[in-house]
N, C-alpha and C. Protein backbone atom coordinates (compact mmCIF):
# COMPACT_ATOMS: atom_id res chain seq x y z
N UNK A 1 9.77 -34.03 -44.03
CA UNK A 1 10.94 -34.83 -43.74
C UNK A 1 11.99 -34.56 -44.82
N UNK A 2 13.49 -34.08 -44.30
CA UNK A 2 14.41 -34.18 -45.21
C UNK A 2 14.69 -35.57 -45.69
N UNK A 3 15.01 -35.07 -47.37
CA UNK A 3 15.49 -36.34 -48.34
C UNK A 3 16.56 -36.27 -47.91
N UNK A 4 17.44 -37.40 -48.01
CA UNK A 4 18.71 -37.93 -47.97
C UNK A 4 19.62 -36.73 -48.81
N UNK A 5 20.74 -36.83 -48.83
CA UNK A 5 21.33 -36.01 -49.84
C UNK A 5 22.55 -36.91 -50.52
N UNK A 6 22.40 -37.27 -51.56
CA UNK A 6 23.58 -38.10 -52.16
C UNK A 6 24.98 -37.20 -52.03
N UNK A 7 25.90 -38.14 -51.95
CA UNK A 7 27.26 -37.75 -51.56
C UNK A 7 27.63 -37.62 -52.59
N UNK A 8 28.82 -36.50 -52.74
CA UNK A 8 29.94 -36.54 -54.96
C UNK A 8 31.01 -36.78 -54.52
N UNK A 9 31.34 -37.18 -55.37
CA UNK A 9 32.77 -37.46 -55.37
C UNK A 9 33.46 -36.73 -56.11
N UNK A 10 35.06 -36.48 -56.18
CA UNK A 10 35.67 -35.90 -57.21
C UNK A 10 35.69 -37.26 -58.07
N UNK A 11 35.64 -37.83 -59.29
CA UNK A 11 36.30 -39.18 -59.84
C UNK A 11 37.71 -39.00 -60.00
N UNK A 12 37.80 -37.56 -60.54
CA UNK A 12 38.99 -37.42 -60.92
C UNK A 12 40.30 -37.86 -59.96
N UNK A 13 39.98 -38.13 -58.80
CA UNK A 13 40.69 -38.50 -57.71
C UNK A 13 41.35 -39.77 -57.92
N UNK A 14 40.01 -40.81 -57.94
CA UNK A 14 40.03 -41.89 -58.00
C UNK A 14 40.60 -42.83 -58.52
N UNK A 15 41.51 -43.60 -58.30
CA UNK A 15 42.36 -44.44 -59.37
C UNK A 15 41.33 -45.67 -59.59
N UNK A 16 41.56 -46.10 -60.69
CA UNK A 16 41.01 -47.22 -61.20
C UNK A 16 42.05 -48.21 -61.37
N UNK A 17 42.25 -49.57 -61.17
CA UNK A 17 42.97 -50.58 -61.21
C UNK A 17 41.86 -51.89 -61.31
N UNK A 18 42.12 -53.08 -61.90
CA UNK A 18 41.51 -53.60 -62.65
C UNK A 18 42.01 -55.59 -61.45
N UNK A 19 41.14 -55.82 -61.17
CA UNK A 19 40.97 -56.41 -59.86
C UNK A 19 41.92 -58.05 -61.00
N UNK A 20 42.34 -58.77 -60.12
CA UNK A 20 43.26 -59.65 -60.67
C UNK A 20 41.85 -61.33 -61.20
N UNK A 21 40.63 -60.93 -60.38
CA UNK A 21 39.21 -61.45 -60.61
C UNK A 21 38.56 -61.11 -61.56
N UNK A 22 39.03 -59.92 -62.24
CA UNK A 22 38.46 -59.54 -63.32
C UNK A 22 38.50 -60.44 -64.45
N UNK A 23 37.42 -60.38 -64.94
CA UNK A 23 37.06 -61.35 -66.44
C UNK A 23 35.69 -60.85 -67.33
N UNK A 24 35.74 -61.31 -68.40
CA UNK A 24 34.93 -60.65 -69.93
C UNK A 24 34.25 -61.80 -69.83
N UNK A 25 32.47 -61.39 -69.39
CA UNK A 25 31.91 -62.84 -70.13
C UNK A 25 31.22 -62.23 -71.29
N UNK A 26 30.41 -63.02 -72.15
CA UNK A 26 29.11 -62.49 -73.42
C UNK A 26 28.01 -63.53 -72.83
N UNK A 27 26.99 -62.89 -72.40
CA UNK A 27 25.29 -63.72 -72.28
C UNK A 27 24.66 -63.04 -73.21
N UNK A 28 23.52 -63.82 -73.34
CA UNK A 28 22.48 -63.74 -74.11
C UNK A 28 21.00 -64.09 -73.03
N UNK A 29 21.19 -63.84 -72.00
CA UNK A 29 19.57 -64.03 -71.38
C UNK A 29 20.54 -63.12 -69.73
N UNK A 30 19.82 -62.25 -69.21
CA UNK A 30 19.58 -61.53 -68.26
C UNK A 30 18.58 -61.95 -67.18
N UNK A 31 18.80 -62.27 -65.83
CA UNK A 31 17.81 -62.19 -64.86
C UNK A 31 17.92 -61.53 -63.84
N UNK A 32 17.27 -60.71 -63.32
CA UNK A 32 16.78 -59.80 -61.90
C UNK A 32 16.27 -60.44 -60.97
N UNK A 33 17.26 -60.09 -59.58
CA UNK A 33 16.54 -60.84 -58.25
C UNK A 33 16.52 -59.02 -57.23
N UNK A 34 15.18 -59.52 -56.48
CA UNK A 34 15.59 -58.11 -55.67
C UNK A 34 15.67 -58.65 -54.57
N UNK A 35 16.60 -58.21 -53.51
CA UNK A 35 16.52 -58.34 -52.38
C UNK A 35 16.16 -57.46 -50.99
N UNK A 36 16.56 -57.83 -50.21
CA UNK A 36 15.76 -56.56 -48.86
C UNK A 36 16.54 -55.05 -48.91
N UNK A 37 18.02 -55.04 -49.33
CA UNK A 37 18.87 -54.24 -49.37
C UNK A 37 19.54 -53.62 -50.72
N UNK A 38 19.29 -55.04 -51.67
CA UNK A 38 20.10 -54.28 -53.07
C UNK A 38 19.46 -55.69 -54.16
N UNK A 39 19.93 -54.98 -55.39
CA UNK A 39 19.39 -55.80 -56.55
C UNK A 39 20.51 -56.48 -57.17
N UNK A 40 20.10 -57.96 -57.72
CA UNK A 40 21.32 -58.42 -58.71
C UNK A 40 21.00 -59.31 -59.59
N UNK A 41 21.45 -59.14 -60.57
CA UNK A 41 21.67 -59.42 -62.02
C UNK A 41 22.12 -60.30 -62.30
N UNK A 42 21.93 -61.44 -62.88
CA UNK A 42 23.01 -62.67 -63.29
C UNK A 42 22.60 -62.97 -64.81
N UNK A 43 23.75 -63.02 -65.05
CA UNK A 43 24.13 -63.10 -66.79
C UNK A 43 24.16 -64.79 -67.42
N UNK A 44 23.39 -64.83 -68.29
CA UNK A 44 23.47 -66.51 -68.60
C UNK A 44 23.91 -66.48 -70.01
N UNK A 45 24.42 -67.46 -70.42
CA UNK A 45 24.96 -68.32 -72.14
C UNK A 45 23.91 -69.13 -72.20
N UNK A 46 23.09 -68.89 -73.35
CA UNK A 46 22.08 -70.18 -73.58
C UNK A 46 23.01 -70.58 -74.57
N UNK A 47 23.02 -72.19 -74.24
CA UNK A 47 23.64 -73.12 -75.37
C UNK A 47 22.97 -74.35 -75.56
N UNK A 48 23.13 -75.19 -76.76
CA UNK A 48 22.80 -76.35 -76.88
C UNK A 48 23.58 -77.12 -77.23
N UNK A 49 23.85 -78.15 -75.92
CA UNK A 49 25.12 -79.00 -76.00
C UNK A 49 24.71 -80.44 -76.64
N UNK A 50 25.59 -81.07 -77.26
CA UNK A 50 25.86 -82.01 -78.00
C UNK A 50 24.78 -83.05 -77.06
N UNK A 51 25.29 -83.21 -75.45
CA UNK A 51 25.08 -84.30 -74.81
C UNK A 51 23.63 -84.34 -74.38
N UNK A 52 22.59 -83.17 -74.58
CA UNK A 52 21.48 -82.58 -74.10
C UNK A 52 20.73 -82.54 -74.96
N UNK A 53 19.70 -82.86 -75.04
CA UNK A 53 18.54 -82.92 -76.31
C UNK A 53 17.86 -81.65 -75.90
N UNK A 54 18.33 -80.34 -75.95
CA UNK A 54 17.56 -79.20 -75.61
C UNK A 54 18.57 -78.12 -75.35
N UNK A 55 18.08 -77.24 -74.52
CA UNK A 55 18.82 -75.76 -74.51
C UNK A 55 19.28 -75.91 -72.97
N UNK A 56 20.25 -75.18 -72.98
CA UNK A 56 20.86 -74.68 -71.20
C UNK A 56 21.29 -73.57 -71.19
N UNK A 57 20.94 -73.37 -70.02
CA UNK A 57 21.33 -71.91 -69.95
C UNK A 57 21.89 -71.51 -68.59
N UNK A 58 23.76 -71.46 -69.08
CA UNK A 58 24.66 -71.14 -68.12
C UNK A 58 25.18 -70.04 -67.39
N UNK A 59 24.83 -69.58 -65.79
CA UNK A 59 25.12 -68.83 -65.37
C UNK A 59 26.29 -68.73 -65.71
N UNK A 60 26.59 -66.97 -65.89
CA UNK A 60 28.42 -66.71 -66.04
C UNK A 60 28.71 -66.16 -65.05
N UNK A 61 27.56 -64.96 -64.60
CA UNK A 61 28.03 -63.95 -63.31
C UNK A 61 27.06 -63.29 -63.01
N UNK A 62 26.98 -62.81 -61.75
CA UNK A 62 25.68 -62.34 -61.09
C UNK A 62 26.67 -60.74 -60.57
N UNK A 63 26.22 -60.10 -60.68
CA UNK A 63 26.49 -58.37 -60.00
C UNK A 63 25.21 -58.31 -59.38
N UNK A 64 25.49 -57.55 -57.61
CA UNK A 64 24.65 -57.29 -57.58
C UNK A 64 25.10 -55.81 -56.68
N UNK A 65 24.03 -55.26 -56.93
CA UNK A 65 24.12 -53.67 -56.93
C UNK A 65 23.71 -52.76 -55.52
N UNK A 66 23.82 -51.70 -55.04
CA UNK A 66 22.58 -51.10 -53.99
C UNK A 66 21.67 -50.62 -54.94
N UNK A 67 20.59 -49.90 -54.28
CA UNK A 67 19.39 -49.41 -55.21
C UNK A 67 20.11 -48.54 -55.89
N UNK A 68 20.38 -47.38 -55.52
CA UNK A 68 21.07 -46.24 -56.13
C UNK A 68 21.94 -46.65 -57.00
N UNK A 69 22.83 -47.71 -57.39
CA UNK A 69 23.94 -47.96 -58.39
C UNK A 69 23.12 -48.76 -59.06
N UNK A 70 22.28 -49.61 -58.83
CA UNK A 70 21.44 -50.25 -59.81
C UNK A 70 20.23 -49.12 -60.69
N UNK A 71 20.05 -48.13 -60.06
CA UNK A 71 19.26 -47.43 -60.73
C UNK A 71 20.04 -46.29 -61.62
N UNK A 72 21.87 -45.73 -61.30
CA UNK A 72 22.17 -45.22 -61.61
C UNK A 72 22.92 -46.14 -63.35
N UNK A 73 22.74 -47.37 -63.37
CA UNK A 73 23.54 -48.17 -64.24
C UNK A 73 22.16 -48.64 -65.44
N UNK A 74 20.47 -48.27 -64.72
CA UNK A 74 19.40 -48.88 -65.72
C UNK A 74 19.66 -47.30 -66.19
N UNK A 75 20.14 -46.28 -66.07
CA UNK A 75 19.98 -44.89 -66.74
C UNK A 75 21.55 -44.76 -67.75
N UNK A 76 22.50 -45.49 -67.23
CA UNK A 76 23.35 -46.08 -68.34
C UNK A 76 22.88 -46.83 -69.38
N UNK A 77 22.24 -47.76 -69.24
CA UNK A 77 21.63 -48.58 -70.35
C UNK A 77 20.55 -47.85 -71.38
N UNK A 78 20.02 -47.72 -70.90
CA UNK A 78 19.44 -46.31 -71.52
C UNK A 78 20.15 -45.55 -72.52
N UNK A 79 20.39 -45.25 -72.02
CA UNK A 79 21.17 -44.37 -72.81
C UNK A 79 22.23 -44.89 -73.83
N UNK A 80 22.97 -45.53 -73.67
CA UNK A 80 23.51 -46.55 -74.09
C UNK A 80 22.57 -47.26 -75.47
N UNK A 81 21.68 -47.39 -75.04
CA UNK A 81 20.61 -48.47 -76.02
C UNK A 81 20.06 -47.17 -77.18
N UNK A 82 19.94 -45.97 -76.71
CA UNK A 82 19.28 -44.94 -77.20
C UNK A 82 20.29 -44.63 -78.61
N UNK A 83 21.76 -44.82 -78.04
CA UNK A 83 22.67 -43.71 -78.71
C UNK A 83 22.66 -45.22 -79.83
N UNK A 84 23.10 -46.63 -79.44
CA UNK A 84 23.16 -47.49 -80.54
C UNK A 84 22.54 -47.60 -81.64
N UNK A 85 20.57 -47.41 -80.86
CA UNK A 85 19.80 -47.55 -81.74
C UNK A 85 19.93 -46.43 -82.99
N UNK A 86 20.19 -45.24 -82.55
CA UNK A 86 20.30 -44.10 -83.30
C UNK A 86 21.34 -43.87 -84.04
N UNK A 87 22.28 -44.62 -83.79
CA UNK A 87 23.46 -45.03 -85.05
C UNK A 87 23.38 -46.27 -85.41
N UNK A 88 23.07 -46.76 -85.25
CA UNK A 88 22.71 -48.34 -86.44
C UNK A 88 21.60 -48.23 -86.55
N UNK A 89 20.61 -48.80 -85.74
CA UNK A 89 19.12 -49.13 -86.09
C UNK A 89 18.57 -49.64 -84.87
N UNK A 90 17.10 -49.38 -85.22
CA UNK A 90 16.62 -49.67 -83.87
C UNK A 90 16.90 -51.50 -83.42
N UNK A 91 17.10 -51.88 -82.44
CA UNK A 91 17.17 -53.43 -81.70
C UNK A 91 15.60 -53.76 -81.92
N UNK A 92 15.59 -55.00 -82.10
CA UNK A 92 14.32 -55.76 -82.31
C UNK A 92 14.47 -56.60 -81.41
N UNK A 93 13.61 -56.52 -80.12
CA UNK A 93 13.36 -57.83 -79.27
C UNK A 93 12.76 -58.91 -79.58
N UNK A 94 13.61 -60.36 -79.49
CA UNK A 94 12.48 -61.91 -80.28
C UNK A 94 10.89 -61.50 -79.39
N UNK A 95 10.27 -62.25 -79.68
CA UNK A 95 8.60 -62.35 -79.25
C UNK A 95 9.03 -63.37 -77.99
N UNK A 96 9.65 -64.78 -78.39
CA UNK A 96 9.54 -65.22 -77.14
C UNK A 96 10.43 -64.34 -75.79
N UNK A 97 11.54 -63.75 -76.14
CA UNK A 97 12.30 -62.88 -75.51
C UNK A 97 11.54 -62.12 -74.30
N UNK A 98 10.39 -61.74 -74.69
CA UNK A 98 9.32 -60.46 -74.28
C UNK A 98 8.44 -61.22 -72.46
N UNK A 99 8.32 -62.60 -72.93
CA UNK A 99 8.12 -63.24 -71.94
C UNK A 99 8.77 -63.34 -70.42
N UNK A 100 10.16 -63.03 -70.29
CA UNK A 100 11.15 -62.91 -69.53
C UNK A 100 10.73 -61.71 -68.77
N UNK A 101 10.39 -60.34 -69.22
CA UNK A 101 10.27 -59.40 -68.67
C UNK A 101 8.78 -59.53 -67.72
N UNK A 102 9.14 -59.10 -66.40
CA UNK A 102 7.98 -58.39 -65.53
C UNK A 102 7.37 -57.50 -65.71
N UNK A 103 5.98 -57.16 -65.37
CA UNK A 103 6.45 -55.60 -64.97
C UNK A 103 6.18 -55.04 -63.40
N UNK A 104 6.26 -53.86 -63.32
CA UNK A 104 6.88 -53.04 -62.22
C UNK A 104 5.90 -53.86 -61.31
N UNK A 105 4.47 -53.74 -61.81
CA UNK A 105 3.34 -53.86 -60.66
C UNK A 105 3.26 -55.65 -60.29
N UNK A 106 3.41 -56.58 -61.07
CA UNK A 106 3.99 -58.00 -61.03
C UNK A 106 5.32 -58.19 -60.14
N UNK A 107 6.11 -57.42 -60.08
CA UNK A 107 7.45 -57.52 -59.10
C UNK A 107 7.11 -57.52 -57.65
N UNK A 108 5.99 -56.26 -57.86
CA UNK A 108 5.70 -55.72 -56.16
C UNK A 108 4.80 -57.04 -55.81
N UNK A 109 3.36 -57.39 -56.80
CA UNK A 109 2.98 -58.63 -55.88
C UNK A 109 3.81 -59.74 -55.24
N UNK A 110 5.00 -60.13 -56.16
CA UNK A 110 5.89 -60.87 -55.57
C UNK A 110 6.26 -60.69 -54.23
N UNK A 111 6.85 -59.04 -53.97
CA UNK A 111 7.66 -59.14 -53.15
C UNK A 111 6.78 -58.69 -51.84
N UNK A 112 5.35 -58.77 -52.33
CA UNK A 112 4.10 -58.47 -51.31
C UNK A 112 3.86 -60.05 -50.73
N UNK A 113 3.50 -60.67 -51.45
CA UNK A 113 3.08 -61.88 -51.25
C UNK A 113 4.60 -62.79 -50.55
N UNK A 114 5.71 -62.32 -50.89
CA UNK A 114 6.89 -63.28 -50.53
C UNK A 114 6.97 -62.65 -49.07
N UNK A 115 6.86 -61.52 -48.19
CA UNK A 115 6.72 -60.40 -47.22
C UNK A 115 5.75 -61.20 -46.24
N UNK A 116 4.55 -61.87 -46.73
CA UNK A 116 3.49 -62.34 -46.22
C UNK A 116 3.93 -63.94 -45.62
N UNK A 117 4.17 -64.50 -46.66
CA UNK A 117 4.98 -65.37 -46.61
C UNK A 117 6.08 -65.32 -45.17
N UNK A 118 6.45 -64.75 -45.36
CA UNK A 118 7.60 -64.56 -44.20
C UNK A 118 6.93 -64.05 -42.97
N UNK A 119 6.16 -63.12 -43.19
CA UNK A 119 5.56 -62.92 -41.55
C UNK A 119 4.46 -63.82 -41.25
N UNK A 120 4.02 -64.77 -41.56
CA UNK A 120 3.39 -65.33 -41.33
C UNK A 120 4.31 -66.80 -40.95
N UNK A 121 5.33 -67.15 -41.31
CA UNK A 121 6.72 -67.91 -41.18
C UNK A 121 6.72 -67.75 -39.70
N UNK A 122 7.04 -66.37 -39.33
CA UNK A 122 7.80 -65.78 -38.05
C UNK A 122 7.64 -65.63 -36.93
N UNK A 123 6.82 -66.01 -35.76
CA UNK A 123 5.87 -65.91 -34.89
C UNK A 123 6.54 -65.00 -33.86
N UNK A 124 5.94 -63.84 -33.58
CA UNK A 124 6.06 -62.82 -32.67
C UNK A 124 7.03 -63.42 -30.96
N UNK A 125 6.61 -64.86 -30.86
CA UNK A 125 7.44 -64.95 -29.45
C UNK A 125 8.43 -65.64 -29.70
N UNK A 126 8.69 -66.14 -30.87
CA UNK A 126 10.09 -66.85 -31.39
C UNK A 126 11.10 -65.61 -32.01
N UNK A 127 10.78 -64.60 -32.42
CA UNK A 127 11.85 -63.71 -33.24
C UNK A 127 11.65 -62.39 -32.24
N UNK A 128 12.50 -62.33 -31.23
CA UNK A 128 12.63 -61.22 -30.45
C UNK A 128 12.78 -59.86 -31.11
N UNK A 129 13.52 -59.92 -32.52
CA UNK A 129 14.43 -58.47 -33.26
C UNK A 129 13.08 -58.01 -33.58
N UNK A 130 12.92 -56.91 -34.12
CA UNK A 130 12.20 -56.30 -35.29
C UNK A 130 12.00 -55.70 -36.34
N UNK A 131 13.28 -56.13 -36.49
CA UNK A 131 14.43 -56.06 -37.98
C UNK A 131 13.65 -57.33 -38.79
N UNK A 132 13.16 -56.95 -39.88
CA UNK A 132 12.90 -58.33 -41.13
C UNK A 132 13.54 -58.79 -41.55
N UNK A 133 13.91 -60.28 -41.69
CA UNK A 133 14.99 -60.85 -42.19
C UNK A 133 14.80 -61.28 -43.42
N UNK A 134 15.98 -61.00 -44.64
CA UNK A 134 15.58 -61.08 -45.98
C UNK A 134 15.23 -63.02 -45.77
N UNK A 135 14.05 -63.00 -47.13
CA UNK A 135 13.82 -64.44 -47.11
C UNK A 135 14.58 -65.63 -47.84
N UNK A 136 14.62 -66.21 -47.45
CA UNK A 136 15.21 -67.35 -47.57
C UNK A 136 14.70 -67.79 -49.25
N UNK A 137 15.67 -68.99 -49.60
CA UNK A 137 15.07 -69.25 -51.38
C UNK A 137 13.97 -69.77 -50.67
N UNK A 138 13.55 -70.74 -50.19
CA UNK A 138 12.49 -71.20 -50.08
C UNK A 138 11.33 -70.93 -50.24
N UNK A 139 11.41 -70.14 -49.14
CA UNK A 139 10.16 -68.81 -49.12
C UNK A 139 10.27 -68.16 -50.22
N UNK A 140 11.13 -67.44 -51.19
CA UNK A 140 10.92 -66.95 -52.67
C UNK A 140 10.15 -67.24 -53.42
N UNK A 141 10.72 -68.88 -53.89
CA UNK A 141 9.83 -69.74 -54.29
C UNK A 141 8.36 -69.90 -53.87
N UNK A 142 8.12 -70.53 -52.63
CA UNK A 142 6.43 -70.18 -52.21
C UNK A 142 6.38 -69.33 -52.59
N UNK A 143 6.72 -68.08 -52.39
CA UNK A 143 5.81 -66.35 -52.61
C UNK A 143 5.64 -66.61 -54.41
N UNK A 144 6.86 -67.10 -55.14
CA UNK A 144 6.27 -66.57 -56.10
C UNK A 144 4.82 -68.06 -56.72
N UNK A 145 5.06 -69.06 -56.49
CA UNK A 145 3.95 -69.78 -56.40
C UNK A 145 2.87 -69.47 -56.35
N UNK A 146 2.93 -68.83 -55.15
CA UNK A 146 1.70 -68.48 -54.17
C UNK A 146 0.90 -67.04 -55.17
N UNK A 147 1.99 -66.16 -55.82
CA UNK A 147 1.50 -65.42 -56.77
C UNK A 147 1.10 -65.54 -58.00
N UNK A 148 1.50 -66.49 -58.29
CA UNK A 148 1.24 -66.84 -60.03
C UNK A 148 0.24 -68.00 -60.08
């Protein structure tokens, strides 16, 4: 079976103009959601406010990506992280920090178990399509419950 063939662009073409929505946030905590079609990112401010006996942590902005631009932007970071470390010093991740991260094979039970979740939701004489419909938060939640 032929692979797909990614499309090029000239960039040089391309004008860039800077959307009137545009805005600069700074987070300090990162989270990953995947969905049926593309991945996205939402950026949080942990703070500790006066009125709160504890920490919060405020969404600023969520991007979310197709696979291909999300995978073409974790090979930016990369690199990115590579060239910093190698002119200043290497980044030290906190210990509790380390907790946040998945890994690859923990993502897939999720999105195995959240899959299950949903077809088992769906009953063959109620959903005529046979197109999967991405799941609902609800069902997220169960799946990841149901996994951990």
């Amino acid at each position: 079976m032929d692979q797909p063939k990614a499309v090029a662009h000239n960039t040089a073409s391309i004008k860039r103009v800077r959307s009137d929505q545009y805005r600069e946030v700074y987070a300090n905590l990162c989270q990953g959601r995947i969905g049926t079609f593309d991945l996205t990112l939402s950026f949080y401010l942990t703070k500790e406010p006066p009125e709160y006996d504890g920490l919060v942590n405020e969404e600023q902005v969520s991007v979310t990506l197709a696979p291909s631009q999300f995978k073409m932007l974790s090979e930016l970071c990369a690199g990115l992280t590579a060239a910093y470390e190698a002119t200043f010093a290497p980044i030290a991740i906190p210990q509790g920090a380390q907790n946040n991260s998945l890994s690859a094979a923990h993502i897939i039970g999720l999105i195995k178990a959240a899959q299950a979740v949903q077809a088992s939701a769906v009953s063959p004489a109620s959903d005529s399509s046979t197109a999967q419909r991405p799941l609902g938060k609800r069902l997220q939640r169960a799946a990841k419950r149901k996994a951990t």
